[in-house]
C-alpha atoms as a PDB file:
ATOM      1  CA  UNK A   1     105.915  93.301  65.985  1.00  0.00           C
ATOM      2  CA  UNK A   2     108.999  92.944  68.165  1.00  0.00           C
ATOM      3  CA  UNK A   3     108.852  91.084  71.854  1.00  0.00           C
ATOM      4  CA  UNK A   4     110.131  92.957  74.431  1.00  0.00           C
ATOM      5  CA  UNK A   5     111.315  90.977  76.853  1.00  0.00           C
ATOM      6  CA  UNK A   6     111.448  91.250  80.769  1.00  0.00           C
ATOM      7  CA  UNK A   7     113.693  88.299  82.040  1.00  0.00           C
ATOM      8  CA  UNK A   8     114.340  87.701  85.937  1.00  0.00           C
ATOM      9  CA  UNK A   9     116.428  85.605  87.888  1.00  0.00           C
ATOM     10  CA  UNK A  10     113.859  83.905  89.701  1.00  0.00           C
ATOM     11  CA  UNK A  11     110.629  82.980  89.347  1.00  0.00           C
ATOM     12  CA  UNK A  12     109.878  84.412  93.299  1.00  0.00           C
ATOM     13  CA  UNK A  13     111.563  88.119  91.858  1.00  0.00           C
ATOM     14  CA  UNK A  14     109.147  87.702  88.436  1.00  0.00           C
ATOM     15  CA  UNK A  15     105.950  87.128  90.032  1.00  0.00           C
ATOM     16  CA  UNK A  16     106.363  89.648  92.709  1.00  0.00           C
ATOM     17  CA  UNK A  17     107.438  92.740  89.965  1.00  0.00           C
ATOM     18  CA  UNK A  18     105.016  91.275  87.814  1.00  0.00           C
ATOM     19  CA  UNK A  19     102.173  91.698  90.196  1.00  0.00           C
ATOM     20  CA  UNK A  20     103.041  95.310  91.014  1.00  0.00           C
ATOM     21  CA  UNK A  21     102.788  95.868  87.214  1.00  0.00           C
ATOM     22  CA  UNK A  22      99.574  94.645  86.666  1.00  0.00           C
ATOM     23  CA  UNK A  23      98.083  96.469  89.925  1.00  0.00           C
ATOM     24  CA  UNK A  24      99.423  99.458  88.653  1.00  0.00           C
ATOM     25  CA  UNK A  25      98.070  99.219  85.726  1.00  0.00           C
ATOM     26  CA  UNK A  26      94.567  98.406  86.910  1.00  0.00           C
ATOM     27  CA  UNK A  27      94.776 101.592  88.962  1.00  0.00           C
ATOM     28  CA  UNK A  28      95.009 103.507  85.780  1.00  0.00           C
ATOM     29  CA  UNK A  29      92.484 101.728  84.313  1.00  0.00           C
ATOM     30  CA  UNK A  30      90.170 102.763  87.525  1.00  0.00           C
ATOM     31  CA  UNK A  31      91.488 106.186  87.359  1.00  0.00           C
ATOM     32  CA  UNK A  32      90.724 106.593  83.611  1.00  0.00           C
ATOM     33  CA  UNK A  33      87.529 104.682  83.007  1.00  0.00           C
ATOM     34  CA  UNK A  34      86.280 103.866  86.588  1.00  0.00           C
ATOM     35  CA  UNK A  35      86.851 100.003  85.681  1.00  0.00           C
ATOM     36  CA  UNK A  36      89.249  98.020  84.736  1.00  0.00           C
ATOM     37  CA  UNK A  37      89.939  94.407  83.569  1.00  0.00           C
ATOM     38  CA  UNK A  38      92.279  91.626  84.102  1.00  0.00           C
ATOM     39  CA  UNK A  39      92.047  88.264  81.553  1.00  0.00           C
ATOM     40  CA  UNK A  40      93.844  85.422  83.378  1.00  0.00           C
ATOM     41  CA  UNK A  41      95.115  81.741  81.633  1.00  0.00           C
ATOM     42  CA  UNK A  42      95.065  78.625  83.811  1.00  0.00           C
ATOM     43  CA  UNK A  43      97.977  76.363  84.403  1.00  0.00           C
ATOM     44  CA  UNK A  44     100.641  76.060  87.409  1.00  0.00           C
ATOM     45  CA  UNK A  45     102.747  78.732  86.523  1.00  0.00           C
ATOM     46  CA  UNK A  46     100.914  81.864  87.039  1.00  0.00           C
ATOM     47  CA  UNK A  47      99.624  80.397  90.644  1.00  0.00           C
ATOM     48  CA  UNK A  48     102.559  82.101  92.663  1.00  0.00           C
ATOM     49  CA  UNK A  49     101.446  85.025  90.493  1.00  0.00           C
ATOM     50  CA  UNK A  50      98.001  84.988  91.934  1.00  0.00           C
ATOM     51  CA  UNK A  51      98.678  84.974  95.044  1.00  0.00           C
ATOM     52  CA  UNK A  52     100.811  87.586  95.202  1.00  0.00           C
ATOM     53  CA  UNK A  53      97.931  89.954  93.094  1.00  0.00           C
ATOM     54  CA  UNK A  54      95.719  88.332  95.949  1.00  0.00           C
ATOM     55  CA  UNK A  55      97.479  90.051  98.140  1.00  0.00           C
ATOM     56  CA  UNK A  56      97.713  93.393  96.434  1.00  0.00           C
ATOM     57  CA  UNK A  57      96.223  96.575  97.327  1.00  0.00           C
ATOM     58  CA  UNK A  58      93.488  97.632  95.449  1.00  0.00           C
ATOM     59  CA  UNK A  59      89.982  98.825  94.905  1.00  0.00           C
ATOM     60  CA  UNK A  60      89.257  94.910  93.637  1.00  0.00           C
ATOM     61  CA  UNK A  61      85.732  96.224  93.578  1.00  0.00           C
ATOM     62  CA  UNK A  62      86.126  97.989  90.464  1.00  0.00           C
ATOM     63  CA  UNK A  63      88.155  95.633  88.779  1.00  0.00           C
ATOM     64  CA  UNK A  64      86.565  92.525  86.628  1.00  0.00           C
ATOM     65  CA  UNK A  65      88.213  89.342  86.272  1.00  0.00           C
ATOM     66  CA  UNK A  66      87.975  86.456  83.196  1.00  0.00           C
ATOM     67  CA  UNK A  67      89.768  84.096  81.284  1.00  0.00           C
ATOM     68  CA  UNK A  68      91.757  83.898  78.413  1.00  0.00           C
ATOM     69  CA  UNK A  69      90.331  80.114  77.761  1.00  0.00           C
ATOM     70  CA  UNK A  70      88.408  77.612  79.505  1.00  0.00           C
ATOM     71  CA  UNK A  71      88.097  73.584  78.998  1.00  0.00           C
ATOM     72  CA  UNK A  72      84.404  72.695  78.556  1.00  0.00           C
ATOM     73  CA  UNK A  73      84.132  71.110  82.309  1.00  0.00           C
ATOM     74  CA  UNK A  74      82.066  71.311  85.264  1.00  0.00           C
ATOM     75  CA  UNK A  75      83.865  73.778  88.425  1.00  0.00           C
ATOM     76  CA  UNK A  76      83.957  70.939  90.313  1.00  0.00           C
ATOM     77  CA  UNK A  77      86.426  69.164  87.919  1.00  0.00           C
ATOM     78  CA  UNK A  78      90.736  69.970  88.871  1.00  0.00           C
ATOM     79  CA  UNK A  79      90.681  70.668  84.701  1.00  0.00           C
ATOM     80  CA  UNK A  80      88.516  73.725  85.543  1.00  0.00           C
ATOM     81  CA  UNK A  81      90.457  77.126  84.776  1.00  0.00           C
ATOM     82  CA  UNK A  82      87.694  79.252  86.854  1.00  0.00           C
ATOM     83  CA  UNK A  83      87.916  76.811  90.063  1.00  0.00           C
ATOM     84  CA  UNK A  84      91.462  77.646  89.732  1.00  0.00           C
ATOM     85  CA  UNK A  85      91.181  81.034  89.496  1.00  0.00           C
ATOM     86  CA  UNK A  86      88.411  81.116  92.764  1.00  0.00           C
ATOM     87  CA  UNK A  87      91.030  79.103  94.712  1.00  0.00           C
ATOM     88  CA  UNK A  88      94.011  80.986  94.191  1.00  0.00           C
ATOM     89  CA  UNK A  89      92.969  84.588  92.728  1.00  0.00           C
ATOM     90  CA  UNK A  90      89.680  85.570  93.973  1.00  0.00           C
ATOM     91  CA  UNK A  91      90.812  85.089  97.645  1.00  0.00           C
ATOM     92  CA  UNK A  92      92.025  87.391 100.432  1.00  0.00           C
ATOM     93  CA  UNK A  93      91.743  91.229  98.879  1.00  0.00           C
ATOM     94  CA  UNK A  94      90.707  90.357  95.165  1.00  0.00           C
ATOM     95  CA  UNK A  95      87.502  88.781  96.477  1.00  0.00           C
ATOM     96  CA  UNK A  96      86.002  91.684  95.945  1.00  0.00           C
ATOM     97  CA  UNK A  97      86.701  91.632  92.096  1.00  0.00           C
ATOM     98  CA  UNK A  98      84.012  90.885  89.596  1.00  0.00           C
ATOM     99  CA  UNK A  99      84.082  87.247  88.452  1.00  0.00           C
ATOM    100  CA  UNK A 100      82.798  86.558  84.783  1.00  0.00           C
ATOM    101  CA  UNK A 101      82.646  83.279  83.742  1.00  0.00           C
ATOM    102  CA  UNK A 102      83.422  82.005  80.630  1.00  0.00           C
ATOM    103  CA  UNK A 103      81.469  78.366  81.512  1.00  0.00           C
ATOM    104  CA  UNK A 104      77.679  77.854  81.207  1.00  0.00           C
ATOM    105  CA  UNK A 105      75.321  74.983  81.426  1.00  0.00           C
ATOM    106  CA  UNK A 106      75.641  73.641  77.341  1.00  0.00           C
ATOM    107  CA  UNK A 107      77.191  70.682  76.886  1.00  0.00           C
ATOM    108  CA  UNK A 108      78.717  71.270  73.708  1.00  0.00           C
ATOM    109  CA  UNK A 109      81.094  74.627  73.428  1.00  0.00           C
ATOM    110  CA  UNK A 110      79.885  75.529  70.201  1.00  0.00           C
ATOM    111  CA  UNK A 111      76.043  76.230  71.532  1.00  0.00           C
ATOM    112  CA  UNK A 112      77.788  78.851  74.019  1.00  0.00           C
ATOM    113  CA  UNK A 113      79.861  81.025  72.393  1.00  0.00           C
ATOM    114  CA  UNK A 114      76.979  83.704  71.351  1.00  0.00           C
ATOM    115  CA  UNK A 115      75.863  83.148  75.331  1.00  0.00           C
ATOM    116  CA  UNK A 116      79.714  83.890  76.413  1.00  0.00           C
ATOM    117  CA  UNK A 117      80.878  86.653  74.023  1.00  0.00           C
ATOM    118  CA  UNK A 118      77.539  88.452  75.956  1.00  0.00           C
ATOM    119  CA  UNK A 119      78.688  87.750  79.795  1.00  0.00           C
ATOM    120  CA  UNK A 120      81.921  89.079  78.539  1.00  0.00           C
ATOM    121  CA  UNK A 121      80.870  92.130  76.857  1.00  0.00           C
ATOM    122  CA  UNK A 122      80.096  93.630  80.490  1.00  0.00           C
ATOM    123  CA  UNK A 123      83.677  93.179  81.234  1.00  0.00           C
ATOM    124  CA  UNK A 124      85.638  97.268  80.568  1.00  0.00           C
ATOM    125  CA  UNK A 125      86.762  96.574  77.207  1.00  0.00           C
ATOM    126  CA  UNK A 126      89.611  96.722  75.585  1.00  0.00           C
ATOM    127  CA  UNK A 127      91.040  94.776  78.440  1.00  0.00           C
ATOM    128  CA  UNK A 128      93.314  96.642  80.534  1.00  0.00           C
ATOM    129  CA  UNK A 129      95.595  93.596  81.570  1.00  0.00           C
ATOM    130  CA  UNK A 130      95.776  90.293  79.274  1.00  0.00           C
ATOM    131  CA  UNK A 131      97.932  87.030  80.288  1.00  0.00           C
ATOM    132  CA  UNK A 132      98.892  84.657  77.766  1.00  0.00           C
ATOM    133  CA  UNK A 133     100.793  81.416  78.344  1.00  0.00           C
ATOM    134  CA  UNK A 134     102.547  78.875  75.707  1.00  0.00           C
ATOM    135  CA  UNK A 135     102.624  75.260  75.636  1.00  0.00           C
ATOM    136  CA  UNK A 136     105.415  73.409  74.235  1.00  0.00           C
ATOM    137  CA  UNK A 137     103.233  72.752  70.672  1.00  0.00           C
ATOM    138  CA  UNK A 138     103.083  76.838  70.620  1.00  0.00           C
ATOM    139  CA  UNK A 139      99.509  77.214  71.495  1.00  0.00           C
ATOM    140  CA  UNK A 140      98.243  80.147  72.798  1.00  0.00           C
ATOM    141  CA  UNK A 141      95.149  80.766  74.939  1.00  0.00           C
ATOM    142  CA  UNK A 142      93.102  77.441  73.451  1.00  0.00           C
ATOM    143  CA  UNK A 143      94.468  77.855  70.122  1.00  0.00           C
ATOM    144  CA  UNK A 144      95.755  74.809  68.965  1.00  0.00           C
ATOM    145  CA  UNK A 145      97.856  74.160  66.105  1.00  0.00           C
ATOM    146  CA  UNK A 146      95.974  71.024  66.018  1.00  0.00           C
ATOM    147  CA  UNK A 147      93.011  72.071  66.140  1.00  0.00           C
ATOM    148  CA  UNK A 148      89.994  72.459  62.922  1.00  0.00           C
ATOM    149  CA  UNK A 149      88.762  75.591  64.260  1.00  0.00           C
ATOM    150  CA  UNK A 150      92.199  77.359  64.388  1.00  0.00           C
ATOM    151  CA  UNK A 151      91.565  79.256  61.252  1.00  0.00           C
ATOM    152  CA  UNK A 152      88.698  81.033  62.452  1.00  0.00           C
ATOM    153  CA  UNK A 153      90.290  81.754  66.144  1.00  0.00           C
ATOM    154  CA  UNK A 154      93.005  83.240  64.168  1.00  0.00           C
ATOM    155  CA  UNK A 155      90.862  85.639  61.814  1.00  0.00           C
ATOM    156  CA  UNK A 156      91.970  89.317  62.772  1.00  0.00           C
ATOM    157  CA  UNK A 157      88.353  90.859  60.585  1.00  0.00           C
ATOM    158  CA  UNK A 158      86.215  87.906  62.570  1.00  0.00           C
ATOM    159  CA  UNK A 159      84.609  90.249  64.487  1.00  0.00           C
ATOM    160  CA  UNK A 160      84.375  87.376  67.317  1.00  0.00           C
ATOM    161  CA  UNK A 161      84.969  87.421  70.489  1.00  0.00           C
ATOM    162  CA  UNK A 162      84.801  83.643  71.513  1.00  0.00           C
ATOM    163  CA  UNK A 163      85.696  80.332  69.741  1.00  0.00           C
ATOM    164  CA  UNK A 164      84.996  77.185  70.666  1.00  0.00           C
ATOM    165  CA  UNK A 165      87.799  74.659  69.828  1.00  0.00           C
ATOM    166  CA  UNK A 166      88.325  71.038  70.059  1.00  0.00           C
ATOM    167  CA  UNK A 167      91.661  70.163  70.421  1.00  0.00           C
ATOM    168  CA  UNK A 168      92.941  66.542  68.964  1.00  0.00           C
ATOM    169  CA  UNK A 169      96.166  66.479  71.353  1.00  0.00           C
ATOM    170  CA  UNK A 170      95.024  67.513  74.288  1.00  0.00           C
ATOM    171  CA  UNK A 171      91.813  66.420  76.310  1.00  0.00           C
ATOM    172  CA  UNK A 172      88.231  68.502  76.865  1.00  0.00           C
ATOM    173  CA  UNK A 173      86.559  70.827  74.096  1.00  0.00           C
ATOM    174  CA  UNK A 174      87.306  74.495  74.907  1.00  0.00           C
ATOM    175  CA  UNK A 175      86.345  77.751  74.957  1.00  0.00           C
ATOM    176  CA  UNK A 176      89.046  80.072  74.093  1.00  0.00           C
ATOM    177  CA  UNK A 177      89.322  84.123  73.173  1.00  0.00           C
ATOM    178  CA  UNK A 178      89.858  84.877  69.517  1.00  0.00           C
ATOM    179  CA  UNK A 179      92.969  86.525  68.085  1.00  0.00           C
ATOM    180  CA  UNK A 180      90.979  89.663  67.156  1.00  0.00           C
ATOM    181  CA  UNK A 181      90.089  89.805  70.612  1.00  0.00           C
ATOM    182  CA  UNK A 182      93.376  88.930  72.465  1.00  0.00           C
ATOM    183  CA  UNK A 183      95.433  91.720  70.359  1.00  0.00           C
ATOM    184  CA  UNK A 184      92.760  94.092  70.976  1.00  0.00           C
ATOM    185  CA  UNK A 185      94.007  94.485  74.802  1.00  0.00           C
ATOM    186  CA  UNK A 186      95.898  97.395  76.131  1.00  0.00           C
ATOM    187  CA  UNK A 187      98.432  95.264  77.706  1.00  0.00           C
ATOM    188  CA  UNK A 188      99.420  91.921  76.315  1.00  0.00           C
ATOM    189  CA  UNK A 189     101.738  89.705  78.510  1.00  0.00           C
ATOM    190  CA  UNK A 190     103.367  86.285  78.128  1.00  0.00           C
ATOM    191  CA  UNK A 191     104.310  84.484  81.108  1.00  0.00           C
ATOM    192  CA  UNK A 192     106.533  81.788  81.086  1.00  0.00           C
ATOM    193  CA  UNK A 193     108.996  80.429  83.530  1.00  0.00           C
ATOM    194  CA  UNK A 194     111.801  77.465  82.376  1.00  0.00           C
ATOM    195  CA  UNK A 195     114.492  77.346  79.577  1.00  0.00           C
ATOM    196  CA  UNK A 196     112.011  74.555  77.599  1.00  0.00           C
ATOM    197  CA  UNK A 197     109.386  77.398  77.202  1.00  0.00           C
ATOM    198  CA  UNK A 198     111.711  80.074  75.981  1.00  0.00           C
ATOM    199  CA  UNK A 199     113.367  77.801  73.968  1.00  0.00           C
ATOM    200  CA  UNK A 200     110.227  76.640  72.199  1.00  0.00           C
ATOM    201  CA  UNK A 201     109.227  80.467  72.099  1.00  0.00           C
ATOM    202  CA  UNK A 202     112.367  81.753  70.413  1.00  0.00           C
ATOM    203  CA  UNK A 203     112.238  78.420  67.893  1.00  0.00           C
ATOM    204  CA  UNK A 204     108.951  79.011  66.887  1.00  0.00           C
ATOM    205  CA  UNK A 205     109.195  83.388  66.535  1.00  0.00           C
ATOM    206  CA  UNK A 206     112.371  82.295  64.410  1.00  0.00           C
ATOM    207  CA  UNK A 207     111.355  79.767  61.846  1.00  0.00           C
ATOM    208  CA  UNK A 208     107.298  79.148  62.532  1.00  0.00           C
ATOM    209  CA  UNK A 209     104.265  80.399  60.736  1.00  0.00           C
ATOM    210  CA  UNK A 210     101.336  81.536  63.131  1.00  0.00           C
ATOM    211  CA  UNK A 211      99.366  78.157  62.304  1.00  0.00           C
ATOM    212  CA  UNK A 212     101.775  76.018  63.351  1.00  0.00           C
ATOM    213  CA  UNK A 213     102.448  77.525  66.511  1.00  0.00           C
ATOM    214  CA  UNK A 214      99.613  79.949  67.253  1.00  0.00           C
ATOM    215  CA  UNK A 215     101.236  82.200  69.651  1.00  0.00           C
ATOM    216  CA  UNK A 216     103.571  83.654  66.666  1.00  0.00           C
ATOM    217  CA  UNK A 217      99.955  84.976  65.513  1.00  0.00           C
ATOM    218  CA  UNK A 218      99.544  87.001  68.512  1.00  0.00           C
ATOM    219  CA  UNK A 219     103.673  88.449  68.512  1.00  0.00           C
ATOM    220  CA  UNK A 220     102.998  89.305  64.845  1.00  0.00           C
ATOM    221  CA  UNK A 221      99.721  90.925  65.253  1.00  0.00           C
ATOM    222  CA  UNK A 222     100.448  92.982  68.819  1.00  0.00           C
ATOM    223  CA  UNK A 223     102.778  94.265  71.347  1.00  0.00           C
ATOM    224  CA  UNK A 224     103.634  91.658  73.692  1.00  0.00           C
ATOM    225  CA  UNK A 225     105.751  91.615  76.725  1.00  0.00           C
ATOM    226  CA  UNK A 226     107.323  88.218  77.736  1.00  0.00           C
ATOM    227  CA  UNK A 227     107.956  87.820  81.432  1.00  0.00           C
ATOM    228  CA  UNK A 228     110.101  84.582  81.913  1.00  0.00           C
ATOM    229  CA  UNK A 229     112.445  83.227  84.677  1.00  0.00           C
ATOM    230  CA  UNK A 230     114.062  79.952  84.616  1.00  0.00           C
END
């Protein structure tokens, strides 16, 4: 499917007309289903972004909040995607959102996805607001092009929700949303900020398959909107 593209001068102008997108987009949600749901990815670049949402005006009590993917780590640990998210989302107005983790107490991944695809099956589905970033090897969410269990995160007739991968170049076992379920959302978004991301992004939509860069799985299977400032 084609990529529309939203591109900004700044990263300050993206984050602050990206924001008012996704609240007003939750308000519909409210409006048209009484709740509404925003999937989040970890990283530095969507922490300006947070902020500003944290700031937002909403009824944050109707809205439910999870991740796209998680590394397999205690909260206390700076690799953690949900202490992010509690630091730098879930403050100020959005504290009143609903928080479902995608961590439990297993120490292996694998024993937790049946556990996870449950605590996120109370989240309004499809999800109203979905946030994807890239790294520079083209993964998407925690699906790694390196990674054995990219096959099955891929499958679109799965019928999963959750995956647990293990990635070989990059550290901590994961827990990641499956394709099926990422494409399934009313509103897909990538968010990327730098020329080295778009650059990687147009490279791989131009001459990649989607198991060698898994985020050309989620462009070919789904509207997505790009959001990117240098």
């Amino acid at each position: 499917m084609p990529l529309t593209q939203s591109l900004y001068e700044s990263a300050e102008a993206l984050n602050q007309e990206f924001a008012k997108e996704i609240v007003a987009l939750l308000k519909q949600g409210i409006d048209e289903r009484g709740r509404a749901s925003l999937m989040v990815s970890g990283g530095r670049t969507p922490l300006p972004l947070f902020k500003a949402l944290s700031e937002a005006d909403l009824d944050w009590s109707r809205v439910d909040v999870s991740l796209v993917d998680e590394r397999w780590v205690d909260e206390s640990s700076d690799a953690s995607n949900t202490r992010l998210v509690k630091q730098n989302l879930l403050v100020g107005k959005a504290a009143a959102a609903r928080f479902i983790e995608m961590k439990s107490p297993e120490a292996d991944a694998a024993d937790a996805v049946i556990d996870c695809e449950g605590r996120l099956s109370a989240v309004s589905q499809p999800f109203d607001v979905l946030i994807l970033g890239m790294g520079e090897d083209g993964h998407t969410a925690s699906l790694f092009p390196c990674s054995e269990q990219l096959a099955d995160g891929l499958k679109l007739d799965s019928g999963r929700v959750c995956i647990a991968t293990q990635p070989t170049t990059a550290p901590h076992q994961r827990m990641s949303l499956t394709l099926p379920a990422i494409v399934a959302s009313r509103n897909i978004f990538l968010h990327l900020t730098g020329d080295k991301k778009r650059q990687v992004l147009e490279d791989a939509v131009a001459n990649s398959t989607a198991t060698e860069k898994p985020i050309v799985a989620v462009i070919n299977a789904a509207s997505v909107t790009l959001k990117w400032a240098p």
